[in-house]
Protein backbone atom coordinates (compact mmCIF):
# COMPACT_ATOMS: atom_id res chain seq x y z
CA UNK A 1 0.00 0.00 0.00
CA UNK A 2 0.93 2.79 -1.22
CA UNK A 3 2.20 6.11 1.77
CA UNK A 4 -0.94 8.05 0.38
CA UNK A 5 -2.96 5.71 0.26
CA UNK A 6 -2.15 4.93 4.11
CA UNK A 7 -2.47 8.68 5.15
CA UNK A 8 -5.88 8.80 3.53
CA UNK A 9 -7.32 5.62 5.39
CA UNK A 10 -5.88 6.72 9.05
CA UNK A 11 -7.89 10.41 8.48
CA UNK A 12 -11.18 8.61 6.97
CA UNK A 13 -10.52 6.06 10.43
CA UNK A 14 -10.29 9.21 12.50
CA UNK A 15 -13.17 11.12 11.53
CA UNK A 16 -15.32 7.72 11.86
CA UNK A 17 -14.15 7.31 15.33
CA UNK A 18 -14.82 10.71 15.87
CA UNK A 19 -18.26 11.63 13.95
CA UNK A 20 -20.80 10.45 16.87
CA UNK A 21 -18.32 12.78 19.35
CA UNK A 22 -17.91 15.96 16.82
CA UNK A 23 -19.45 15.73 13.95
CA UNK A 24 -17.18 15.26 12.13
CA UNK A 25 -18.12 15.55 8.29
CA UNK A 26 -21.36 17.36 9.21
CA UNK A 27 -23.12 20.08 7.45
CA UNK A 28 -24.92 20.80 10.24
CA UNK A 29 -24.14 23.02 13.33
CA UNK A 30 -24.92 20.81 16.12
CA UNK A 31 -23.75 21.15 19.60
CA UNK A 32 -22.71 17.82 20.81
CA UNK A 33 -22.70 17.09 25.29
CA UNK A 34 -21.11 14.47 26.13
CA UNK A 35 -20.47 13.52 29.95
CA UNK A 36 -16.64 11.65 30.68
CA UNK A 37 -16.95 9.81 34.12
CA UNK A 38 -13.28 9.91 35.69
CA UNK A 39 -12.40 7.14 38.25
CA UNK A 40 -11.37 8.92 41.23
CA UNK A 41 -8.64 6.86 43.76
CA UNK A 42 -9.83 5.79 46.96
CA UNK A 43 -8.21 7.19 50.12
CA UNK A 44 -6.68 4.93 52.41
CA UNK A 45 -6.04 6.23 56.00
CA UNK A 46 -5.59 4.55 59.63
CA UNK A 47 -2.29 2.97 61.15
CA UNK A 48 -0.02 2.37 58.31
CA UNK A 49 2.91 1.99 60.64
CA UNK A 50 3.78 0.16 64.02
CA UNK A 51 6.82 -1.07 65.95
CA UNK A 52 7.92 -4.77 67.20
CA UNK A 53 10.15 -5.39 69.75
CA UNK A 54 12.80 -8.35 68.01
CA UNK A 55 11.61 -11.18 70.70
CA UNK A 56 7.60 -10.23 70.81
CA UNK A 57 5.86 -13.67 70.11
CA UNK A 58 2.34 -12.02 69.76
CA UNK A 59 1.38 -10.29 66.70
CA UNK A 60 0.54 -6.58 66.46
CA UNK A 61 -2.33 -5.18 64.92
CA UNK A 62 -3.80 -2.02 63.54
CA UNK A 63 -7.07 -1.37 61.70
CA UNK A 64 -7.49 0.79 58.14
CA UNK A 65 -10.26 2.66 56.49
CA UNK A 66 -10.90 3.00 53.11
CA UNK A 67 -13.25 5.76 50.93
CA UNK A 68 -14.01 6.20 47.33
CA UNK A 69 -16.81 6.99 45.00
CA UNK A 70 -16.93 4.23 43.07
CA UNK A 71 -19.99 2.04 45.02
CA UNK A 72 -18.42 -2.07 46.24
CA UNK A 73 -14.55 -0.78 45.82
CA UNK A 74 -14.38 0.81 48.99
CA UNK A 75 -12.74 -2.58 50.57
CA UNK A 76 -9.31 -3.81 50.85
CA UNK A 77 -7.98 -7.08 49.18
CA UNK A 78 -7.67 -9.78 51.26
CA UNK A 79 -3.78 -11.04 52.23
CA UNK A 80 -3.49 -14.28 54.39
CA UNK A 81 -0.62 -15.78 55.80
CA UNK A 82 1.78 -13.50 53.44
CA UNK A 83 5.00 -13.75 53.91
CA UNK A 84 7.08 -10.52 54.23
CA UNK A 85 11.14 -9.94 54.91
CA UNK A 86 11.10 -10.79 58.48
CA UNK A 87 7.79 -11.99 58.70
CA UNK A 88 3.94 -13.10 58.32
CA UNK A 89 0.99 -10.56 57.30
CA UNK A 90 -2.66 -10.79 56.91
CA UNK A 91 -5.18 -8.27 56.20
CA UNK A 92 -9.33 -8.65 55.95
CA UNK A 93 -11.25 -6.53 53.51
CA UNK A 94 -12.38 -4.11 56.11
CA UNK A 95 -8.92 -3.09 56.88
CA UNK A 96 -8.04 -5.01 59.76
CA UNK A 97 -4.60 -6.55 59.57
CA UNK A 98 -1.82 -8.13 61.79
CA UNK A 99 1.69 -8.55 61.69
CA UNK A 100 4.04 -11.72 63.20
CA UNK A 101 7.41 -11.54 63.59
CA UNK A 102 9.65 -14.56 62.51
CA UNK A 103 11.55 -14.85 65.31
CA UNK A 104 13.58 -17.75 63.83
CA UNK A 105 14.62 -15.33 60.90
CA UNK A 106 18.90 -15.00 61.24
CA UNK A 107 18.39 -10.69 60.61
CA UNK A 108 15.79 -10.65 63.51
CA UNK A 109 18.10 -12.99 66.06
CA UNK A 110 21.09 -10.86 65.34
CA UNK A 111 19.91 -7.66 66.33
CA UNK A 112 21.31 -5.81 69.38
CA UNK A 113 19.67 -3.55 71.33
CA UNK A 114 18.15 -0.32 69.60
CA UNK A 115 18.74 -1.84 66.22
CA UNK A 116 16.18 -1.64 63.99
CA UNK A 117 14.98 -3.58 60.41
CA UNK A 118 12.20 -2.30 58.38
CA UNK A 119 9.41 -4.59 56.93
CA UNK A 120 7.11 -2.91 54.54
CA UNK A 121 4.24 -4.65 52.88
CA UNK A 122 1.88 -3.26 50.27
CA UNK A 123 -1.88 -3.34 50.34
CA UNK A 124 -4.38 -2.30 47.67
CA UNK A 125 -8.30 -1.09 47.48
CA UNK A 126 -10.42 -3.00 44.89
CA UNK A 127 -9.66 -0.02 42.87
CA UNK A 128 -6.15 -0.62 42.48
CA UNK A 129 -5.18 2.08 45.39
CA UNK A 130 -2.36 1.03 47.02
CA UNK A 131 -0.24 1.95 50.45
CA UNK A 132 2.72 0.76 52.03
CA UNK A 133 2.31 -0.50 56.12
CA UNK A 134 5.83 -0.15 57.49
CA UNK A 135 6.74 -2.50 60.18
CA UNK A 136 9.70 -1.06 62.37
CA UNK A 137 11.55 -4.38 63.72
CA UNK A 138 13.08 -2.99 66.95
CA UNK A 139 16.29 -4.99 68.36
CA UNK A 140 15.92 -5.80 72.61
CA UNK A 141 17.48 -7.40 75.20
CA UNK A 142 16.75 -10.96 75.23
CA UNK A 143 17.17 -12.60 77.79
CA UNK A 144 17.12 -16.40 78.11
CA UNK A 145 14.59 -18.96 78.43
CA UNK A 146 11.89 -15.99 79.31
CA UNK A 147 8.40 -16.94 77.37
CA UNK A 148 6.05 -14.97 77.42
CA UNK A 149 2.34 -15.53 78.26
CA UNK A 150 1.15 -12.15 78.38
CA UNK A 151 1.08 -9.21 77.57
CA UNK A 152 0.29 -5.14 77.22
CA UNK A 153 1.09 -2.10 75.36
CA UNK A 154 0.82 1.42 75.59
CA UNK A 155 1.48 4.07 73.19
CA UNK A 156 1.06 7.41 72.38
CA UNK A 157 -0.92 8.13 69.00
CA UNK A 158 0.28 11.68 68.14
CA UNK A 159 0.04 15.31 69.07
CA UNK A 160 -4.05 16.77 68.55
CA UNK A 161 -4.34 13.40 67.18
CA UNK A 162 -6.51 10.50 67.83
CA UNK A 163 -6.83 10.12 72.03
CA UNK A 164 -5.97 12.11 74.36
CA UNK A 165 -3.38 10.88 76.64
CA UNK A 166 -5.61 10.39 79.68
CA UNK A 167 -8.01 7.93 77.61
CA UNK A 168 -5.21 6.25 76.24
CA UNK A 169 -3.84 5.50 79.55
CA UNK A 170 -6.97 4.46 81.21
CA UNK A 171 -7.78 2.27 77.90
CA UNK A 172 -4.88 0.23 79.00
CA UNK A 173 -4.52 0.53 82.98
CA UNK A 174 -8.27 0.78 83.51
CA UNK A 175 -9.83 3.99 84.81
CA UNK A 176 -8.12 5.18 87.96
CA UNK A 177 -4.68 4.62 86.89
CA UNK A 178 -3.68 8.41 86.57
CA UNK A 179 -2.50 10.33 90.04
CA UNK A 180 -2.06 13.62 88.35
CA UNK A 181 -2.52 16.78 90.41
CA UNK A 182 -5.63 17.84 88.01
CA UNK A 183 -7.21 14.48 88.86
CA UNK A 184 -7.77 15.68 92.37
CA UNK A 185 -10.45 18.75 93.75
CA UNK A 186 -8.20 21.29 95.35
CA UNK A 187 -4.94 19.95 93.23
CA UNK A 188 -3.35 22.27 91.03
CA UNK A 189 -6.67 21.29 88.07
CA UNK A 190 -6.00 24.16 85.92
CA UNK A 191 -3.77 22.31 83.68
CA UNK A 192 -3.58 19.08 82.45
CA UNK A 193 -0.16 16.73 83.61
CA UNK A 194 -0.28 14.38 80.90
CA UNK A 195 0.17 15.86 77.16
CA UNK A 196 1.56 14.20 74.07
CA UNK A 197 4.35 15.51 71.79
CA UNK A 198 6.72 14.22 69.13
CA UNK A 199 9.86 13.75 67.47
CA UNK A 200 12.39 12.37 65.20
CA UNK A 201 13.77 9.83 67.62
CA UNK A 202 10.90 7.92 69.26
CA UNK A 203 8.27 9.41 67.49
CA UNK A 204 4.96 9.92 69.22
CA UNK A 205 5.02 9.89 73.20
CA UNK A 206 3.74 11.09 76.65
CA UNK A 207 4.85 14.24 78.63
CA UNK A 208 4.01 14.14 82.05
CA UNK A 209 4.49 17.51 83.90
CA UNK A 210 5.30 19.11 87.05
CA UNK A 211 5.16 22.43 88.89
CA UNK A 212 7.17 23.12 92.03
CA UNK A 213 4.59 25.65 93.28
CA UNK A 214 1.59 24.16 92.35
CA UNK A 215 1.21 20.99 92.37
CA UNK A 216 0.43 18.50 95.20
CA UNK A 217 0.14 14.50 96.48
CA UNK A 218 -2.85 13.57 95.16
CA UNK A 219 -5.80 14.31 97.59
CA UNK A 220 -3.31 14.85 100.61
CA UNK A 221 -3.60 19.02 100.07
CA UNK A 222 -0.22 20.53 100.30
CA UNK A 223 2.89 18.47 102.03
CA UNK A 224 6.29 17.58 101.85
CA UNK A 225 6.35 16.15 98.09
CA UNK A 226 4.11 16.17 94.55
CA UNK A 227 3.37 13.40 92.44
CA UNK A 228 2.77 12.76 88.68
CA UNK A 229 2.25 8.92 87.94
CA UNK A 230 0.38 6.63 85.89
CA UNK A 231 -0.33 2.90 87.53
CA UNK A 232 -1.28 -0.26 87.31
CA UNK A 233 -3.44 -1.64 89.91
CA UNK A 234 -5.97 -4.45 91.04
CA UNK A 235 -8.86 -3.71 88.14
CA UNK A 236 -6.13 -3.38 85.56
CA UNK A 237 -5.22 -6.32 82.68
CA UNK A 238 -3.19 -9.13 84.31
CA UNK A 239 -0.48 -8.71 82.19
CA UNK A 240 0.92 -5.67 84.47
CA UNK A 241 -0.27 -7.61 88.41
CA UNK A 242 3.21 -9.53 89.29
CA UNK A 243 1.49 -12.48 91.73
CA UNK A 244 3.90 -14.68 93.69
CA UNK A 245 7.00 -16.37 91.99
CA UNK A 246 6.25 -14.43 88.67
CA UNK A 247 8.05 -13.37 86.12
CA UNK A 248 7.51 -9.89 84.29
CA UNK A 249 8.99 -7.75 82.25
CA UNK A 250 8.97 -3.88 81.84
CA UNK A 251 10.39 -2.33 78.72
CA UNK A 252 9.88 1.50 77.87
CA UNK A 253 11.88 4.62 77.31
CA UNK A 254 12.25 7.90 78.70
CA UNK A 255 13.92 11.50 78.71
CA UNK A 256 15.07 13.65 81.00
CA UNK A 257 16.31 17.61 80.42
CA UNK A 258 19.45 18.76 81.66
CA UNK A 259 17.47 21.82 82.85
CA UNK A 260 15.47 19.94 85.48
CA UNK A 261 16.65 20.12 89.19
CA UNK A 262 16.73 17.30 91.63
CA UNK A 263 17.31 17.14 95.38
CA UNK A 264 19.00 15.60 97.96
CA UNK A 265 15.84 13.50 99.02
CA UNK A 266 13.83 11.90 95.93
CA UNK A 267 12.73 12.63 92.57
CA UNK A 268 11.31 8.89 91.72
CA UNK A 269 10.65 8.17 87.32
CA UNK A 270 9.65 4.54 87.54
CA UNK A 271 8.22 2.60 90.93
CA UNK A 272 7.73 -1.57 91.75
CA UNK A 273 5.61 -1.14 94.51
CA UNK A 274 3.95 -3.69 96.29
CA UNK A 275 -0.33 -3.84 96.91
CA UNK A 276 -0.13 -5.93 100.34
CA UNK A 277 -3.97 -5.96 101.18
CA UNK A 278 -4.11 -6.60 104.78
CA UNK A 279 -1.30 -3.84 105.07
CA UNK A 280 0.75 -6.84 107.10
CA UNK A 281 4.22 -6.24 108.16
CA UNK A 282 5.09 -9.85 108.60
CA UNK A 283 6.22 -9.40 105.44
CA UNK A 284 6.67 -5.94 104.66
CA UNK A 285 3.94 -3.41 103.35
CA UNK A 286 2.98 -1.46 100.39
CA UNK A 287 4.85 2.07 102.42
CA UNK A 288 7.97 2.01 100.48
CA UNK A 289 8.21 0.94 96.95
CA UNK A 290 10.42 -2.33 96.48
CA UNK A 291 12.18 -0.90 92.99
CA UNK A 292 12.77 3.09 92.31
CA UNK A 293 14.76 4.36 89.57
CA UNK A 294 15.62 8.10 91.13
CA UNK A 295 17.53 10.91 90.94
CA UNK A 296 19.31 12.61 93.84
CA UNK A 297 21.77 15.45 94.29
CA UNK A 298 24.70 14.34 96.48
CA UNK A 299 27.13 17.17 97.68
CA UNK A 300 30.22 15.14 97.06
CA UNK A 301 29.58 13.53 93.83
CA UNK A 302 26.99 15.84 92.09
CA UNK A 303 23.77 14.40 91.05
CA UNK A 304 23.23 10.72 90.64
CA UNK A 305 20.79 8.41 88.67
CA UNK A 306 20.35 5.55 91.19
CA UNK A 307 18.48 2.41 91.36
CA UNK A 308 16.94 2.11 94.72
CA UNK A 309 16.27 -1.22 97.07
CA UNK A 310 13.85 -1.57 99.77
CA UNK A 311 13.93 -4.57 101.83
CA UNK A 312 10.87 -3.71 103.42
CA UNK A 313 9.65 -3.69 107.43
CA UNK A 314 10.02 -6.28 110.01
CA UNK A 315 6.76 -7.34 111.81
CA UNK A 316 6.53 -4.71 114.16
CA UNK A 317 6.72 -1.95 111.19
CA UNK A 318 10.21 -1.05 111.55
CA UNK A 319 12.48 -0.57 109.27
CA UNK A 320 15.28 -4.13 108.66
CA UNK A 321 17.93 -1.51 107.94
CA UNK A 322 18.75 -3.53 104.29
CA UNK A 323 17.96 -1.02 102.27
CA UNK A 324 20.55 0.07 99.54
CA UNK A 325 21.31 1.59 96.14
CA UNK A 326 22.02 -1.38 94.05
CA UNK A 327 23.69 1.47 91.36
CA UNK A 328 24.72 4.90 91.59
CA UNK A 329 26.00 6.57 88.20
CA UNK A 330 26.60 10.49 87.10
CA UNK A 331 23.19 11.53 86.27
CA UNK A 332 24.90 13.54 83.24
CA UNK A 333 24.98 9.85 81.13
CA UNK A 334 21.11 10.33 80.44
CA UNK A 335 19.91 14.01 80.62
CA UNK A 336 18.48 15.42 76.80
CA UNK A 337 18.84 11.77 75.60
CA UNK A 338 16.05 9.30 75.02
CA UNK A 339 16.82 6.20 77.11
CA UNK A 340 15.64 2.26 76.58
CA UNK A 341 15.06 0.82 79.85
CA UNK A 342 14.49 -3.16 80.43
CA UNK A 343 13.69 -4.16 83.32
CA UNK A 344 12.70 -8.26 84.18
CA UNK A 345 11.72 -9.80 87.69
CA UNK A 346 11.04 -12.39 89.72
CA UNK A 347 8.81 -11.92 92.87
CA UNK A 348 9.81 -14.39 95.21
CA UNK A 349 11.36 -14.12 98.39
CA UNK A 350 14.44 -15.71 96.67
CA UNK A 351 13.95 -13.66 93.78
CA UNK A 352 15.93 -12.08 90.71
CA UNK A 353 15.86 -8.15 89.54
CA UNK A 354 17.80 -7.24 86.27
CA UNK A 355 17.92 -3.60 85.11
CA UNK A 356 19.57 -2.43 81.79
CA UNK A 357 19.56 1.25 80.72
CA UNK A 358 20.46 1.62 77.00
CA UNK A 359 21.44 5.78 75.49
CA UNK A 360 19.65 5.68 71.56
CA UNK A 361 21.53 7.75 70.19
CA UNK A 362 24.65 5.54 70.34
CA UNK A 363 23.57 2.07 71.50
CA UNK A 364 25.73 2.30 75.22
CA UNK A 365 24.49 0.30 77.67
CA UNK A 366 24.72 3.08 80.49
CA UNK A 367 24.01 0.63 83.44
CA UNK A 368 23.49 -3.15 84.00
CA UNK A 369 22.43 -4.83 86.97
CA UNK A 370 21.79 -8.07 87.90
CA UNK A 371 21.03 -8.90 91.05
CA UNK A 372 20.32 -12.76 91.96
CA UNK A 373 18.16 -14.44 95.43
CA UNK A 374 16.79 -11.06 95.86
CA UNK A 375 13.91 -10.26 98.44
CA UNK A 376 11.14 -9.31 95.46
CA UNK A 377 8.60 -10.38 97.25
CA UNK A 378 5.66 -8.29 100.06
CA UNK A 379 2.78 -10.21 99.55
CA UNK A 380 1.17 -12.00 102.43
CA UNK A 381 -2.11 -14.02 100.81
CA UNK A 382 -2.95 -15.22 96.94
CA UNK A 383 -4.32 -11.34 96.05
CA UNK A 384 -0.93 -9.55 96.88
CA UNK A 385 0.21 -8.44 93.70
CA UNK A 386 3.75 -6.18 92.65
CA UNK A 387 2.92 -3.33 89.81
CA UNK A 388 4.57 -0.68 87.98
CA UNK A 389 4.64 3.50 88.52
CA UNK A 390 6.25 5.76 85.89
CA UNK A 391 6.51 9.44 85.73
CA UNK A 392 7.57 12.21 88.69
CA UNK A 393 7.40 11.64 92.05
CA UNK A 394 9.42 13.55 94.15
CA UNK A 395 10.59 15.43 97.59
CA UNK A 396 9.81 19.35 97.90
CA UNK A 397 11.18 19.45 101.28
CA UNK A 398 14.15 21.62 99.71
CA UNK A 399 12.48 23.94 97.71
CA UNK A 400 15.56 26.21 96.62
CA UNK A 401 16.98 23.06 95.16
CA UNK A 402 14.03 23.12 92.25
CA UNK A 403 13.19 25.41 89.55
CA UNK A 404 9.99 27.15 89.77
CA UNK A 405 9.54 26.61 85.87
CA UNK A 406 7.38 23.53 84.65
CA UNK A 407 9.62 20.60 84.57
CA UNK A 408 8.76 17.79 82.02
CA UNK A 409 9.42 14.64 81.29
CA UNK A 410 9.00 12.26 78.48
CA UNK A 411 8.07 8.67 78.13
CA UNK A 412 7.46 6.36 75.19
CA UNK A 413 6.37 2.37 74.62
CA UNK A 414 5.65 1.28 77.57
CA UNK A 415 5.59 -3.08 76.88
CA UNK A 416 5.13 -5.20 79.96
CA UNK A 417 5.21 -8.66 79.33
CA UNK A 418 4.39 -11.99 81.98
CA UNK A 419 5.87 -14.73 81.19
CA UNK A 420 7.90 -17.89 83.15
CA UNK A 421 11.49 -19.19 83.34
CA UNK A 422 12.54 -22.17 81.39
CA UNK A 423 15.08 -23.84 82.99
């Protein structure tokens, strides 16, 4: 065929395709409407993102939304049993989807502390929308022969985002679990102790608050010290209630400024109290906590980061004079830098306390302590219980010693995990 033959049968194939559109070849002066429908992209949204610790068992989860126009594609496709890098997803239509770590895989094993591996697995709409879910892999101390049975999470979810930080809290430790000055009539109410913030380190996490002037104990109107905690306690999940000859373990991180003033007495960031019901001193009581990680300002040595020991009373209430720091280290090591703490127990009588404090931003292991037939133990019946407190608690006795400005401090994935001992 001929090149002008060609050209003429590609315009005559043109204007046919095109006559019913523009008229193409018409005589007439018509005005044609015609109506293009455009397939708009659905709009995924929800947690795309999440962290696992490198020896979690149990599989986290998150849930996903989906909206479009187009009517039966606003739904996800399915995934079941996929494998990813380091692990095993699945995903329903409606968006809800879960993610197990291989904890055989060689990369996951191999991690130290603070290392991290990304897993990121692609979903779609029924559209053809797609996203990316990013799984952080997040290397941890592991000690072992520790399994774990149980266990709970708490997280921050982002500043003006989501919950607020008291319903987040209470979603996990039950309602009760805050002791923040507001919580309390004739407490400092005006402002609320517990805020979220975030950053490029940790991401999103908690900010719990305190004012020299201010703030008080609770109900206790004004005295000798002022208290900021969160709790766990008898109605919350049994994950975070040590019982007799348990094992737990506490994982979270924190920061401290190098601004923020301490005193010779107590400034407590993390409790293990015990709940002894009947208040019996055969075995000690609930008065002084058994763990405290503290700071202190000592005239001699500047201001400390300590771990504190209490042994606890003797029958008649006094105290068995066994009380000790089981570390004292310059408190310098972990002000303005986010800190991984681990902490696992055993609460027995012949127990077992191990403590590892981790800096970020370089992987150091700042302290480790491991301390074995340990008194761990307060309980004097079957409902005695141990539990965690984290935030401030601390001494106002010497009130030139502290700043009058707000002093904050910052906490971030709290894990506590119940487990047992292999031997």
């Amino acid at each position: 065929m001929s090149i002008f033959r060609l050209s003429v049968l590609n315009i005559y194939t043109v204007c046919f395709l095109s006559f019913s559109l523009l008229g193409c070849g018409s005589s007439k002066n018509e005005s044609v409407s015609t109506e293009l429908s455009v397939q708009s992209a659905a709009i995924i949204s929800g947690e795309i993102s999440a962290n696992i610790e490198s020896n979690r068992q149990s599989a986290v989860v998150g849930e996903l939304s989906i909206t479009g126009e187009q009517a039966g594609e606003a739904v996800f496709i399915t995934q079941t049993s996929s494998q990813t890098r380091y692990g095993i997803f699945n995903i329903s239509s409606n968006g809800s989807w879960s993610y197990t770590l291989d904890l055989a895989d060689t990369n996951v094993t191999a991690l130290d502390i603070g290392d991290t591996l990304l897993d990121e697995i692609v979903i779609s709409s029924a559209d053809g929308t797609k996203a990316t879910i990013s799984i952080t892999v997040v290397g941890v101390v592991q000690p072992g022969n520790f399994v774990v049975s149980d266990e709970t999470t708490l997280n921050a979810d982002g500043v003006n985002l989501g919950l607020s930080a008291y319903t987040l809290i209470e979603n996990v430790f039950s309602e009760g679990s805050i002791e923040s000055p507001d919580m309390y009539s004739g407490n400092h109410e005006g402002v609320i102790h517990i805020v979220e913030d975030t950053d490029a380190i940790v991401g999103n996490h908690f900010v719990f608050l305190a004012h020299r002037d201010e703030d008080q104990d609770k109900d206790k109107g004004p005295s000798d010290r002022q208290r900021n905690e969160i709790k766990s306690y008898d109605k919350s999940p049994p994950a975070t209630l040590a019982f007799e000859n348990e094992t737990v373990q506490y994982n979270w991180k924190f920061k401290v400024s190098s601004e923020l003033e301490l005193t010779s007495k107590f400034s407590h960031f993390f409790q293990i109290k015990a709940r002894n019901d009947t208040n019996d001193n055969t075995n000690g009581n609930d008065d002084q906590p058994i763990i405290t990680l503290s700071g202190a300002q000592k005239n001699s040595t500047g201001n400390q980061l300590q771990v504190r020991y209490s042994a606890g009373f003797d029958e008649n209430g006094n105290s068995t004079g066994l009380d000790k720091n089981l570390l004292e280290t310059d408190w310098s090591l972990i002000t303005d830098e986010w800190i991984q703490v681990f902490v696992q127990a055993t609460f027995s009588e012949e127990g077992q306390f191990e403590m590892t404090l981790t800096r970020l931003s370089d992987n150091e292991e700042l302290l480790n302590i491991n301390e074995q037939n340990i008194d761990m133990w307060r309980g004097v019946s079957d409902d005695d219980f141990a539990r965690p407190k984290w935030g401030i608690y601390r001494s106002i006795v010497e009130t030139d010693s502290l700043r009058a400005e707000e002093e904050q401090v910052r906490f971030a994935d709290f894990v506590i995990k119940k487990g047992s001992l292999i031997k």
